[in-house]
C-alpha atoms as a PDB file:
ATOM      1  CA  UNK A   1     -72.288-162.448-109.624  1.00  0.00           C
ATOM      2  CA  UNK A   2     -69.830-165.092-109.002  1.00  0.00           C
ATOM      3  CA  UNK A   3     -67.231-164.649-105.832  1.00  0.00           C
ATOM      4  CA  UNK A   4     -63.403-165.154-107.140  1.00  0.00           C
ATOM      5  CA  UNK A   5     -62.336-165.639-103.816  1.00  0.00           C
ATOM      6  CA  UNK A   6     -63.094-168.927-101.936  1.00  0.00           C
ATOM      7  CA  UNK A   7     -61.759-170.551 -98.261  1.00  0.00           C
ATOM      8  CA  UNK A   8     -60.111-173.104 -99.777  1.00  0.00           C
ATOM      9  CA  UNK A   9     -58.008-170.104-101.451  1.00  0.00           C
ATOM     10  CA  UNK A  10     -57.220-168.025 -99.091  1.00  0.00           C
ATOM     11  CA  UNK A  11     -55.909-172.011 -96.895  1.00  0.00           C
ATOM     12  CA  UNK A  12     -53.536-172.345 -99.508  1.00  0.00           C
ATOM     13  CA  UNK A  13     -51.929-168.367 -99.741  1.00  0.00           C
ATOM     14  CA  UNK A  14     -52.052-168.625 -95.805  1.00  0.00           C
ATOM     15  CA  UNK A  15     -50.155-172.094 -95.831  1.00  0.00           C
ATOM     16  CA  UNK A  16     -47.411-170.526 -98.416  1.00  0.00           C
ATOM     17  CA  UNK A  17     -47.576-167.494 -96.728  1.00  0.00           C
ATOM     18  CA  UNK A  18     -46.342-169.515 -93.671  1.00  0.00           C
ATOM     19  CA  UNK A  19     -44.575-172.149 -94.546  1.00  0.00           C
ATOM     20  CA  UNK A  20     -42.428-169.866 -97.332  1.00  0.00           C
ATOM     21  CA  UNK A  21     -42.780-172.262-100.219  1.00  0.00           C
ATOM     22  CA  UNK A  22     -45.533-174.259-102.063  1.00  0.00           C
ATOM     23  CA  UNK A  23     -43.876-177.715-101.252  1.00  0.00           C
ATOM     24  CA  UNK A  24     -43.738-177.115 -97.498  1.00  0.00           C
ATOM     25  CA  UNK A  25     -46.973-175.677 -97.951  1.00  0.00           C
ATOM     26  CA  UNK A  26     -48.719-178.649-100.113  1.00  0.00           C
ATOM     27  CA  UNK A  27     -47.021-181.197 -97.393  1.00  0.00           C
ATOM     28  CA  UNK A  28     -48.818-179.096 -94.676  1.00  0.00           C
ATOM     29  CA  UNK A  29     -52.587-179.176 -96.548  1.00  0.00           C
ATOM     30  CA  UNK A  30     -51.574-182.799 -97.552  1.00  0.00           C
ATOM     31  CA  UNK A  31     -51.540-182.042-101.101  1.00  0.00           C
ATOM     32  CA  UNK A  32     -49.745-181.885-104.475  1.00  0.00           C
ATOM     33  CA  UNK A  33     -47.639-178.931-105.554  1.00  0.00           C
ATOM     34  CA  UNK A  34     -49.026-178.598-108.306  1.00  0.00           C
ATOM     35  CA  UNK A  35     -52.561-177.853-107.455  1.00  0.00           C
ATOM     36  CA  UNK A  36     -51.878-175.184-104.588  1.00  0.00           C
ATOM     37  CA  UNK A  37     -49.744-173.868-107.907  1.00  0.00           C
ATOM     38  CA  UNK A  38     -53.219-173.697-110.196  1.00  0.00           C
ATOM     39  CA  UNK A  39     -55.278-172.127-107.228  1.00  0.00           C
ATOM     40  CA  UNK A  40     -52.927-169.558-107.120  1.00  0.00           C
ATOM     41  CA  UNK A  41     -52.675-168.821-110.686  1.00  0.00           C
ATOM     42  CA  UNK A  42     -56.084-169.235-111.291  1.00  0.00           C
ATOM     43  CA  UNK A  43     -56.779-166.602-108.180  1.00  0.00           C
ATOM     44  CA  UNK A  44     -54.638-164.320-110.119  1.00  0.00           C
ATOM     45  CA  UNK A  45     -56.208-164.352-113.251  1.00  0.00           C
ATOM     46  CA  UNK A  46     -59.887-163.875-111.755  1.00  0.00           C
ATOM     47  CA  UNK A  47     -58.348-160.873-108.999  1.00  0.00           C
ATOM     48  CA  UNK A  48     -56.115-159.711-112.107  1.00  0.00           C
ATOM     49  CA  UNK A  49     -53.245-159.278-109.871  1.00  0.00           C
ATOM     50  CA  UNK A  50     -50.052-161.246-108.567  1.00  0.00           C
ATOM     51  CA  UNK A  51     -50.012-162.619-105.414  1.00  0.00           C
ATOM     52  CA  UNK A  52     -47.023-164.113-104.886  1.00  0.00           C
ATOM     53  CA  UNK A  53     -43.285-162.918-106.370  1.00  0.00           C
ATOM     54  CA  UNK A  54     -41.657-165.753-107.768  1.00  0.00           C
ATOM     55  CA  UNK A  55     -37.975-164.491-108.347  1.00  0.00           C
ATOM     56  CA  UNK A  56     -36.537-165.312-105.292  1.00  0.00           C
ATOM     57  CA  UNK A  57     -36.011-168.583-103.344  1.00  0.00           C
ATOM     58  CA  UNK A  58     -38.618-167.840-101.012  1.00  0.00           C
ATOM     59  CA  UNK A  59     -42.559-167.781-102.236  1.00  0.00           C
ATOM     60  CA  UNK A  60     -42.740-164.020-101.009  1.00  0.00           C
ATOM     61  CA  UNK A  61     -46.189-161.698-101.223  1.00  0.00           C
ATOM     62  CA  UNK A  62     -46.603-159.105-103.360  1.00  0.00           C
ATOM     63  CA  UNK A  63     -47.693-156.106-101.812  1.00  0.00           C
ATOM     64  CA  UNK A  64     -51.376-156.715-103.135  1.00  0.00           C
ATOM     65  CA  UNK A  65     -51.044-160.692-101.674  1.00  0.00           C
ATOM     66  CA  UNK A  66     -50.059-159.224 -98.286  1.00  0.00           C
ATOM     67  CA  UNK A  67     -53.437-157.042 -97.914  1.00  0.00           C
ATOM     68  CA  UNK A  68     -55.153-159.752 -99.691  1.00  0.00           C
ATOM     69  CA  UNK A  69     -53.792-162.764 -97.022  1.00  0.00           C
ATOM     70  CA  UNK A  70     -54.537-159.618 -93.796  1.00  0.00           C
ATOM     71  CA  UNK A  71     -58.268-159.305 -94.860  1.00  0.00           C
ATOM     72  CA  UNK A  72     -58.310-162.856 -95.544  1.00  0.00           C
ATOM     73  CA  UNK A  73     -57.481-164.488 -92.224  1.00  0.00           C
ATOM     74  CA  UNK A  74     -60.296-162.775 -90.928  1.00  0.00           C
ATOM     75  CA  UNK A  75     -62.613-164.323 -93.445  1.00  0.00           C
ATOM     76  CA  UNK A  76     -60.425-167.484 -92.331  1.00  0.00           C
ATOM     77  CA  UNK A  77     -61.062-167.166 -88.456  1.00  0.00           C
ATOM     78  CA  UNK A  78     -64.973-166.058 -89.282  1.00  0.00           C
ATOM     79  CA  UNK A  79     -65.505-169.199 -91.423  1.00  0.00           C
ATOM     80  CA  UNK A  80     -63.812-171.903 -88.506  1.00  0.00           C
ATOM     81  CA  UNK A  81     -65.849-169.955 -85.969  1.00  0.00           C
ATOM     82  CA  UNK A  82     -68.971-170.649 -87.801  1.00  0.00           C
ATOM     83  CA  UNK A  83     -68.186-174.211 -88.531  1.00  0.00           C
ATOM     84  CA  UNK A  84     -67.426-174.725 -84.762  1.00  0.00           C
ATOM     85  CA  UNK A  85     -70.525-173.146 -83.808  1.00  0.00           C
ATOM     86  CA  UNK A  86     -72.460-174.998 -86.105  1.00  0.00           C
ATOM     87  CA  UNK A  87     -71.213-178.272 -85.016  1.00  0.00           C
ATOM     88  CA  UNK A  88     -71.584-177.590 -81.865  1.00  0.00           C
ATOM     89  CA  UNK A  89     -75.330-176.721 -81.827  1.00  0.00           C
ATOM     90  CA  UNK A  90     -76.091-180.670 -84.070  1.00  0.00           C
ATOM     91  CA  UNK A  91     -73.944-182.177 -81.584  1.00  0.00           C
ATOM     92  CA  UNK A  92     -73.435-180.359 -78.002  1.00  0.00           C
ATOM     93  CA  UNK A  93     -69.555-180.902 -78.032  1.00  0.00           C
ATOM     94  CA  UNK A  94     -67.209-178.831 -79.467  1.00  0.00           C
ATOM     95  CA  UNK A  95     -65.466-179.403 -82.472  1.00  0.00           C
ATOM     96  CA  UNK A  96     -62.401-177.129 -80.607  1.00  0.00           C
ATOM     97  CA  UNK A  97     -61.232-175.580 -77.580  1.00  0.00           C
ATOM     98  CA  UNK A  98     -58.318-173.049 -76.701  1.00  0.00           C
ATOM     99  CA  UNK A  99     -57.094-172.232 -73.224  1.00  0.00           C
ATOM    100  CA  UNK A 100     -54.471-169.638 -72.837  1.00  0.00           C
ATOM    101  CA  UNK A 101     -52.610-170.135 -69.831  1.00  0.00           C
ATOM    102  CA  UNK A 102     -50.415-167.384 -68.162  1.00  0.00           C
ATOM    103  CA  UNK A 103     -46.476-167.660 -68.288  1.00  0.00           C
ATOM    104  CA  UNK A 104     -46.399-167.864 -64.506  1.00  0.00           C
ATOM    105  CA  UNK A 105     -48.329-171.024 -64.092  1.00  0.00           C
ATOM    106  CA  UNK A 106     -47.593-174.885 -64.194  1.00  0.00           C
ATOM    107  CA  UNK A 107     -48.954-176.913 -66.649  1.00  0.00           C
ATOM    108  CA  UNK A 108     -49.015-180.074 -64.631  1.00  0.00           C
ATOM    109  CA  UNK A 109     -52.460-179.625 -62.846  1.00  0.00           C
ATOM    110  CA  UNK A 110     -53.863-178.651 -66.391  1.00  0.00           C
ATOM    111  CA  UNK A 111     -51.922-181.829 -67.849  1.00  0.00           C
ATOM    112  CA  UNK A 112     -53.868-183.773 -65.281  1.00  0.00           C
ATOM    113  CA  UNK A 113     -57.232-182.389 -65.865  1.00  0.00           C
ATOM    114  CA  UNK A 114     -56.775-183.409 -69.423  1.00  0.00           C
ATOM    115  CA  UNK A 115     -55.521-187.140 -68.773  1.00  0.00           C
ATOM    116  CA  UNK A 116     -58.993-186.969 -67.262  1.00  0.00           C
ATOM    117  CA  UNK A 117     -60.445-185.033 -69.842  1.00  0.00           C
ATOM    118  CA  UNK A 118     -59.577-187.657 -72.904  1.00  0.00           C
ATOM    119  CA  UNK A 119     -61.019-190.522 -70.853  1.00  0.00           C
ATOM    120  CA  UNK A 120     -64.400-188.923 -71.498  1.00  0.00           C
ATOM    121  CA  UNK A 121     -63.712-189.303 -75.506  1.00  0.00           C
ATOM    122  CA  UNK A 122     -65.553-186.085 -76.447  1.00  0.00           C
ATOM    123  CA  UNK A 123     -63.584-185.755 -79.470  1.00  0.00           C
ATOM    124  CA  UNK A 124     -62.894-182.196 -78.821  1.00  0.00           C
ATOM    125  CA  UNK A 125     -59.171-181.162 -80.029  1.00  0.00           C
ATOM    126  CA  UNK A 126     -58.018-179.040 -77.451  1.00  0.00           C
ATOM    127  CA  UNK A 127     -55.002-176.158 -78.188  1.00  0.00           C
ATOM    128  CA  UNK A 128     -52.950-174.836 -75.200  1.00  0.00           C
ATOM    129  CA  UNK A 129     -50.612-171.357 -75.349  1.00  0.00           C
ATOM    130  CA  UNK A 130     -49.097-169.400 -73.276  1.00  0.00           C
ATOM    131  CA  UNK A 131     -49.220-165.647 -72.741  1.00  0.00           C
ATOM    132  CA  UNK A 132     -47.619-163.372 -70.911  1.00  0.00           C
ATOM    133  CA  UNK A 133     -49.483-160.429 -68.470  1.00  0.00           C
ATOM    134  CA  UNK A 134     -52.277-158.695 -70.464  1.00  0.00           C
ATOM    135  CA  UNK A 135     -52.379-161.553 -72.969  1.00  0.00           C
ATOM    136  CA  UNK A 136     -54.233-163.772 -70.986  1.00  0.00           C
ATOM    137  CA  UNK A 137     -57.202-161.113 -71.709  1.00  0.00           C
ATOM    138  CA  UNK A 138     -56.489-160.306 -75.114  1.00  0.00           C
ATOM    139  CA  UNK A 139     -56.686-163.761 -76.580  1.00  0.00           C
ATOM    140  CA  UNK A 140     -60.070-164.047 -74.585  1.00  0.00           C
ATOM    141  CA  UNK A 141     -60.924-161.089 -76.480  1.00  0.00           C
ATOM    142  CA  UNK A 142     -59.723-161.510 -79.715  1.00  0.00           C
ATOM    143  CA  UNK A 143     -60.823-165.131 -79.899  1.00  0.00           C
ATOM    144  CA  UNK A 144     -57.617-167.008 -79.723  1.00  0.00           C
ATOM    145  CA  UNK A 145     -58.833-168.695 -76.525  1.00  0.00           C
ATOM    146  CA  UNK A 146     -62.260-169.868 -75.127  1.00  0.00           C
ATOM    147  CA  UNK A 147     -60.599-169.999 -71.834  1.00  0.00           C
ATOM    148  CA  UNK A 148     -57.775-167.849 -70.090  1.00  0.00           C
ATOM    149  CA  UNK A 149     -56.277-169.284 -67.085  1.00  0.00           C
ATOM    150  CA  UNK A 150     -54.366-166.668 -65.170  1.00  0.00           C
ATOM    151  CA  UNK A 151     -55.551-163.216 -66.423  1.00  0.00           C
ATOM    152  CA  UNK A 152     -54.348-160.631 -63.912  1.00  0.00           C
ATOM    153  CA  UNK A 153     -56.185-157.013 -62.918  1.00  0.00           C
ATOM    154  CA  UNK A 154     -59.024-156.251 -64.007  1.00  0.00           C
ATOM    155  CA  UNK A 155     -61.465-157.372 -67.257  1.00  0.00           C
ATOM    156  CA  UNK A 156     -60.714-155.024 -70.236  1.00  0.00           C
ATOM    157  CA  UNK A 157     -64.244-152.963 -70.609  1.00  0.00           C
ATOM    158  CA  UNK A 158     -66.730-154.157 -73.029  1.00  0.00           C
ATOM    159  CA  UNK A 159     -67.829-156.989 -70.540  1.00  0.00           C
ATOM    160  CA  UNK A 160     -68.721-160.452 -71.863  1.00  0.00           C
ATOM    161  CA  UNK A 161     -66.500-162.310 -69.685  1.00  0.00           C
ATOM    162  CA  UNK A 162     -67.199-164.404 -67.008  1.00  0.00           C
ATOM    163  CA  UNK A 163     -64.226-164.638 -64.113  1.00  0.00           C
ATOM    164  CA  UNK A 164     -63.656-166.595 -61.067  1.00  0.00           C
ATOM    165  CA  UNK A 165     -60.771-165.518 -58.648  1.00  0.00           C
ATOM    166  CA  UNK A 166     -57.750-167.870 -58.738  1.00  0.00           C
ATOM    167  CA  UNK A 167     -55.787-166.082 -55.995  1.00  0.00           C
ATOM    168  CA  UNK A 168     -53.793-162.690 -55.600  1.00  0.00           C
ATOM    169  CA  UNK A 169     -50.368-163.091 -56.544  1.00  0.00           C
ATOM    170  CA  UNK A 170     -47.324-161.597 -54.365  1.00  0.00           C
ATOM    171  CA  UNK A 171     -44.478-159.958 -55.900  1.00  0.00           C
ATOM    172  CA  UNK A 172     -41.082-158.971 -54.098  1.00  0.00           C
ATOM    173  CA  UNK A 173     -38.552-156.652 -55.348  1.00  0.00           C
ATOM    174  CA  UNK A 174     -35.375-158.705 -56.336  1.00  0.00           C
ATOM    175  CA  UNK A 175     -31.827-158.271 -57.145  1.00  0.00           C
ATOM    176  CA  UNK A 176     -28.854-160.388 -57.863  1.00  0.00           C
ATOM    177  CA  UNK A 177     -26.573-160.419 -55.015  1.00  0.00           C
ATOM    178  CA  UNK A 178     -23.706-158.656 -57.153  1.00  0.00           C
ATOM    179  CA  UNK A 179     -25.513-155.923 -57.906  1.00  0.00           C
ATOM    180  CA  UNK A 180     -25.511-152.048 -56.419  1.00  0.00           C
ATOM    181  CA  UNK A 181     -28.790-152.445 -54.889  1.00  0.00           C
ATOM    182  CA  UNK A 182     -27.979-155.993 -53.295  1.00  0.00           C
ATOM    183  CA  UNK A 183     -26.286-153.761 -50.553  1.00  0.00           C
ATOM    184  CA  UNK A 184     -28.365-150.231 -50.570  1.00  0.00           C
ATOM    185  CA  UNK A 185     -29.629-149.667 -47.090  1.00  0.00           C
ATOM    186  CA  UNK A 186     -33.531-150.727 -46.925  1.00  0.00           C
ATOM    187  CA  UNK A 187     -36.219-149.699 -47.697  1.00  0.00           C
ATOM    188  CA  UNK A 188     -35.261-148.560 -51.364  1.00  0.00           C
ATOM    189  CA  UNK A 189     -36.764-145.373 -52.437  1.00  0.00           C
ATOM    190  CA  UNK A 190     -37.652-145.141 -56.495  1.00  0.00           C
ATOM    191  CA  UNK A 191     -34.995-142.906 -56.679  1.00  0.00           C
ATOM    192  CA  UNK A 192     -32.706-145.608 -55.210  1.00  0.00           C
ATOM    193  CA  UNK A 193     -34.208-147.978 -58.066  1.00  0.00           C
ATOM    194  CA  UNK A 194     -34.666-145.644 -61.128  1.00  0.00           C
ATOM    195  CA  UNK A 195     -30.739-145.402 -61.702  1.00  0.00           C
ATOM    196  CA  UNK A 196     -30.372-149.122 -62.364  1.00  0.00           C
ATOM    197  CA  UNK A 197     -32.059-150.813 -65.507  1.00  0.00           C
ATOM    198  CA  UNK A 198     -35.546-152.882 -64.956  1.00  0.00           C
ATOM    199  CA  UNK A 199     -35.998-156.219 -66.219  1.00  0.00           C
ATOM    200  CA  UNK A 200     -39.911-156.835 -68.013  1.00  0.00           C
ATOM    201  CA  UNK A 201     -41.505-159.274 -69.360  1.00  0.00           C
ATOM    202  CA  UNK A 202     -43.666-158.283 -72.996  1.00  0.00           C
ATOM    203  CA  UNK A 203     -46.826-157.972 -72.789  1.00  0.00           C
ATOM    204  CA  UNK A 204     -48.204-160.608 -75.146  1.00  0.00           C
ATOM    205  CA  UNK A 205     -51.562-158.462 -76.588  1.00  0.00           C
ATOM    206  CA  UNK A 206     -51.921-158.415 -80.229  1.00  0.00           C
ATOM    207  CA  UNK A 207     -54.904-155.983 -80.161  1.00  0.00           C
ATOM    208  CA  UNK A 208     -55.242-154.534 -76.249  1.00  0.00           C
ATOM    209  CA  UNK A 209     -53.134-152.191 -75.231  1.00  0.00           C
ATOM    210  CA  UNK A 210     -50.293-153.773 -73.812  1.00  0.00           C
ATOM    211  CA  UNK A 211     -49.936-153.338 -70.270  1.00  0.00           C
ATOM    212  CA  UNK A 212     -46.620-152.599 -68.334  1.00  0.00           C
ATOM    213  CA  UNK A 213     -46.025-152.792 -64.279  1.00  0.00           C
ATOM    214  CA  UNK A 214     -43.402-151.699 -62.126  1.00  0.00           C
ATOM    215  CA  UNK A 215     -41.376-149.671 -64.700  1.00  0.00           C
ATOM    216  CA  UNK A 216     -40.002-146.283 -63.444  1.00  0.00           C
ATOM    217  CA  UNK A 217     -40.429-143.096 -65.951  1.00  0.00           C
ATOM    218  CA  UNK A 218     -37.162-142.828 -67.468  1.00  0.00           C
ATOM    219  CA  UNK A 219     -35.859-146.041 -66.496  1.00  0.00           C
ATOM    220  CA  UNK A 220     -33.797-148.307 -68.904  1.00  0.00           C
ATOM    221  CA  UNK A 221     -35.355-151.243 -69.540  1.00  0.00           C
ATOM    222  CA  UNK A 222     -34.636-154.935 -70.773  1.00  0.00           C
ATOM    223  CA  UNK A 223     -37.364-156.306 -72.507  1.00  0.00           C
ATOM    224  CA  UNK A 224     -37.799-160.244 -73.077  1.00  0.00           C
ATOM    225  CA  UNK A 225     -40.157-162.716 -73.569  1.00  0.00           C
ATOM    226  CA  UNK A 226     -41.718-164.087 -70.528  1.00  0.00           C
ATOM    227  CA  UNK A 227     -41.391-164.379 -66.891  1.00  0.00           C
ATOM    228  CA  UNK A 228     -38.746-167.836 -67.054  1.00  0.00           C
ATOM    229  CA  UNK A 229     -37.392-165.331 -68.775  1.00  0.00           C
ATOM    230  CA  UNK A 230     -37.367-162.172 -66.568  1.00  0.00           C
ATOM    231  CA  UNK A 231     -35.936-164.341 -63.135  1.00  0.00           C
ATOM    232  CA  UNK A 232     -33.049-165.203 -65.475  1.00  0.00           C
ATOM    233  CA  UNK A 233     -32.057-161.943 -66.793  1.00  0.00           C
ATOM    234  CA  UNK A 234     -31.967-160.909 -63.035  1.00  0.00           C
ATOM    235  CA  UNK A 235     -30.480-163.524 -61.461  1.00  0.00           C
ATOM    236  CA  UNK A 236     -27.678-163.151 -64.092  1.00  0.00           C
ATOM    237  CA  UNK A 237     -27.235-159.407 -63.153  1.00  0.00           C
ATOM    238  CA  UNK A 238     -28.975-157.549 -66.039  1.00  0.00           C
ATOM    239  CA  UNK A 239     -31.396-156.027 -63.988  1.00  0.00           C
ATOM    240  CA  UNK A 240     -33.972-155.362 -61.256  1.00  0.00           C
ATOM    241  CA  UNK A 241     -37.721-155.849 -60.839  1.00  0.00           C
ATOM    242  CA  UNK A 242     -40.394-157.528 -59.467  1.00  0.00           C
ATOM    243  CA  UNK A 243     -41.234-161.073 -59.302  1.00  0.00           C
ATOM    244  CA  UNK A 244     -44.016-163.815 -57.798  1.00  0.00           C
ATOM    245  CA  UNK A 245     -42.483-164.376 -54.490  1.00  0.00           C
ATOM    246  CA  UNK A 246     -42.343-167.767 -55.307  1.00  0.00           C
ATOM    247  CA  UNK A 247     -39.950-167.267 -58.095  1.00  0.00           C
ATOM    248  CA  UNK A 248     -37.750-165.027 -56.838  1.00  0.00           C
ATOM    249  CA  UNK A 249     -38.182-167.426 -53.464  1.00  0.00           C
ATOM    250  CA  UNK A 250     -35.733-169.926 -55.915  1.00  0.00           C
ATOM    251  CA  UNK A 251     -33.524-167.370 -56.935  1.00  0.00           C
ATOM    252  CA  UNK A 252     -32.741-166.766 -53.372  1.00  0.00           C
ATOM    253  CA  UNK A 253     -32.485-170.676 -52.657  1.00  0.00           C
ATOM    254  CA  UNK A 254     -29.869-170.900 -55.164  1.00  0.00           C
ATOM    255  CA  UNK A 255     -27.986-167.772 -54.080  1.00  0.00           C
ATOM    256  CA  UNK A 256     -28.918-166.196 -57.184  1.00  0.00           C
ATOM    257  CA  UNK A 257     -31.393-163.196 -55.937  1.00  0.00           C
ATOM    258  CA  UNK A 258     -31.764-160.928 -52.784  1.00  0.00           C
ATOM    259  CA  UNK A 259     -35.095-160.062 -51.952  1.00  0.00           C
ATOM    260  CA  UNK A 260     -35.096-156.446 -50.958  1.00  0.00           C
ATOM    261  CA  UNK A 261     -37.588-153.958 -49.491  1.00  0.00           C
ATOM    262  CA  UNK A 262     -39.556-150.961 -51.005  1.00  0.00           C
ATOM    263  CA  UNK A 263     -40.470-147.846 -49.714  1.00  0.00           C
ATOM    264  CA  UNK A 264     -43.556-148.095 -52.127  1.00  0.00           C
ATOM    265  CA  UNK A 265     -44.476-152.068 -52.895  1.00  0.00           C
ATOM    266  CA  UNK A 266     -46.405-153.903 -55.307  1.00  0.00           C
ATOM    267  CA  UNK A 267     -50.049-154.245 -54.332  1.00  0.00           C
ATOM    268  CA  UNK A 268     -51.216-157.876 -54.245  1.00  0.00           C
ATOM    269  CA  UNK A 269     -52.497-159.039 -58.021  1.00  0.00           C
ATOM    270  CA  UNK A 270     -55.644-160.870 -58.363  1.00  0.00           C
ATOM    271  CA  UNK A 271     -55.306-163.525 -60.714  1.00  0.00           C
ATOM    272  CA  UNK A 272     -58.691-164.873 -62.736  1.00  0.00           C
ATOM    273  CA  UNK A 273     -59.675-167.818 -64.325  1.00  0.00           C
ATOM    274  CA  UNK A 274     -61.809-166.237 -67.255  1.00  0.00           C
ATOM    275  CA  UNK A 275     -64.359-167.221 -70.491  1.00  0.00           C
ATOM    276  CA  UNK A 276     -66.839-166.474 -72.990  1.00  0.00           C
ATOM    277  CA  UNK A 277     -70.000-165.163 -70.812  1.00  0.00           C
ATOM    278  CA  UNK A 278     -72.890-167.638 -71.758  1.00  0.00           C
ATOM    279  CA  UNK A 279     -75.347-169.362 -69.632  1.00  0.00           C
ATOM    280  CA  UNK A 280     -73.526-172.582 -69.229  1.00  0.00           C
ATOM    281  CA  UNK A 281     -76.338-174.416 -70.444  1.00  0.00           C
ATOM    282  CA  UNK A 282     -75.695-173.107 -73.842  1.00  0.00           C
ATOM    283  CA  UNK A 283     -71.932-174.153 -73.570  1.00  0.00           C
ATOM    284  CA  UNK A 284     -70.937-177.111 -75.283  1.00  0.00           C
ATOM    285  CA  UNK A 285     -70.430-180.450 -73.271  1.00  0.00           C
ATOM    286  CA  UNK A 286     -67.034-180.489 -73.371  1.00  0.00           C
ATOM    287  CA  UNK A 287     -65.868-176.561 -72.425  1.00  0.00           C
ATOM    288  CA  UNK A 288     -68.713-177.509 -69.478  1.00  0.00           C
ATOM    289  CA  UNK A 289     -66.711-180.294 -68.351  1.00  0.00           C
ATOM    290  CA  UNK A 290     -63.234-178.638 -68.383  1.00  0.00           C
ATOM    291  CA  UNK A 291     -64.469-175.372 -66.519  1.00  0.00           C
ATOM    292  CA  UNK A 292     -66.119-177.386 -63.767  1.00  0.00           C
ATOM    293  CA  UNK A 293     -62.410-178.767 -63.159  1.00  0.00           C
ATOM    294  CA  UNK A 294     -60.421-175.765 -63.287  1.00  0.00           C
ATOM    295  CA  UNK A 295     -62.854-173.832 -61.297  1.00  0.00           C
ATOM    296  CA  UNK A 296     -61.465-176.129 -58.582  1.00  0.00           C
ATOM    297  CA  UNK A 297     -57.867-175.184 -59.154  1.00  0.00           C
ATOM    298  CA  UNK A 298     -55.974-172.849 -56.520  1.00  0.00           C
ATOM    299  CA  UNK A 299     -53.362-170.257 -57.464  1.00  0.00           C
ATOM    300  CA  UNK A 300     -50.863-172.483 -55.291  1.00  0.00           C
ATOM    301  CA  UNK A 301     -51.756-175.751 -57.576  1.00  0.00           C
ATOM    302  CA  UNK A 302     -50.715-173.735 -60.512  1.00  0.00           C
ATOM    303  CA  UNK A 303     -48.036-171.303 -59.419  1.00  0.00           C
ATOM    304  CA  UNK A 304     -44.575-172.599 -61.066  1.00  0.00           C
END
């Protein structure tokens, strides 16, 4: 028996998929149009079904392309895993290496560690993202980083993970000096705070649960993308919440934020520097070299 499907296919749906036409998608692979256009159509005649609905502007999947392309990036992310591994055992480097880094960190001490890092000429291409609270251990998790720089609480169960303690992070209850609460008698109870909506910043897990902190039950809420984020929707007025003291230390700097006090605070959150648990020896060369550095980081070196 003969498989219909191959990698190479499932590149090309992904890249359309993405990119939302086969001549931003061919430019992407470095290709022609016209052969992403016979992979598709010979994938459809082998599969027997259409992948991709032609009528509109837009290359657009069919609903049969759409579970096709789900499945398929897994077969995707299983086959660059392997070919990572595998080059990493015949040479000792990796080929790649992800580090998530949390939304309340700098990325100037990691910049510098990689100035450093690209003097060594290990070849390794190196891919940096952000995420945002529970993130940090869900693209551990889910594979989207090797290492996670700034994951906060506890490990999700399942162990696995290595961790070394960055720091425990402060946060202070802030408002903007125009709002009700800028001028409620300390310190404010929950009932004081429930009335008035919270300010959060989304969770950025794809697969863990995400996790929320310091929202009342029955409290309106504004959600938005990340912590920058968060100090700016409060220091406009939109809401309340916590934030690092060293954030909401600016806020207060520019006259933008009044630090108030709780009747119950925010318990001090560790903050870890995380990865893959293997005997280091079996690491590749290059992941070695970069945890060595940022095990030497502080939380103050990378606090924004």
């Amino acid at each position: 028996m003969s498989l219909k499907l191959s990698i190479e296919a499932l590149e090309v749906i992904d890249a359309i998929a993405r990119k939302g036409s086969f001549a931003a998608a061919a430019e992407s692979l470095f290709r022609v149009p016209s052969a992403l256009t016979y992979t598709v159509r010979k994938l459809e005649q082998d599969l027997g079904i259409s992948i991709f609905d032609r009528s509109g502007h837009r290359a657009s999947l069919t609903e049969a392309g759409a579970e096709l392309l789900k499945e398929g990036r897994y077969l995707l992310e299983a086959a660059q895993t392997l070919e990572c591994r595998v080059q990493r055992i015949a040479t000792g480097i990796e080929t790649d290496i992800s580090i998530a880094i949390s939304d309340l960190f700098s990325t100037k001490p990691i910049f510098d560690i990689l100035h450093a890092f690209y003097e060594q000429q290990f070849g390794t291409r190196v891919k940096l993202s952000r995420e945002v609270f529970g993130g940090s251990w869900d693209a551990l998790i889910s594979g989207r980083a090797d290492i996670s720089i700034g994951a906060p609480g506890e490990a999700p169960p399942g162990g696995g993970i290595a961790t070394k303690l960055l720091g425990n992070l402060e946060f202070v209850f802030a408002v903007a000096p125009n709002h009700p609460l800028a001028t409620n008698s300390e310190p404010l109870s929950q009932e004081d705070i429930v009335r008035y909506r919270a300010v959060a910043a989304a969770d950025s897990s794809r697969n863990l649960p995400p996790r929320t902190s310091g929202i009342l039950s029955g409290q309106d809420v504004l959600t938005v993308p990340d912590m920058q984020s968060k100090l700016a929707a409060q220091m406009a007025g939109l809401g309340v919440g916590y934030l690092p003291e060293n954030l909401a230390k600016l806020g207060v700097k520019q006259n933008l934020l009044v630090i108030k006090q709780v009747l119950e605070s925010k318990p001090l959150a560790p903050s870890f520097l995380a990865w893959h648990q293997h005997r280091k020896s079996s690491m590749g060369k290059s992941q070695q070299w970069l945890l060595k550095r940022l095990e030497k980081l502080t939380l103050n070196q990378l606090l924004l």
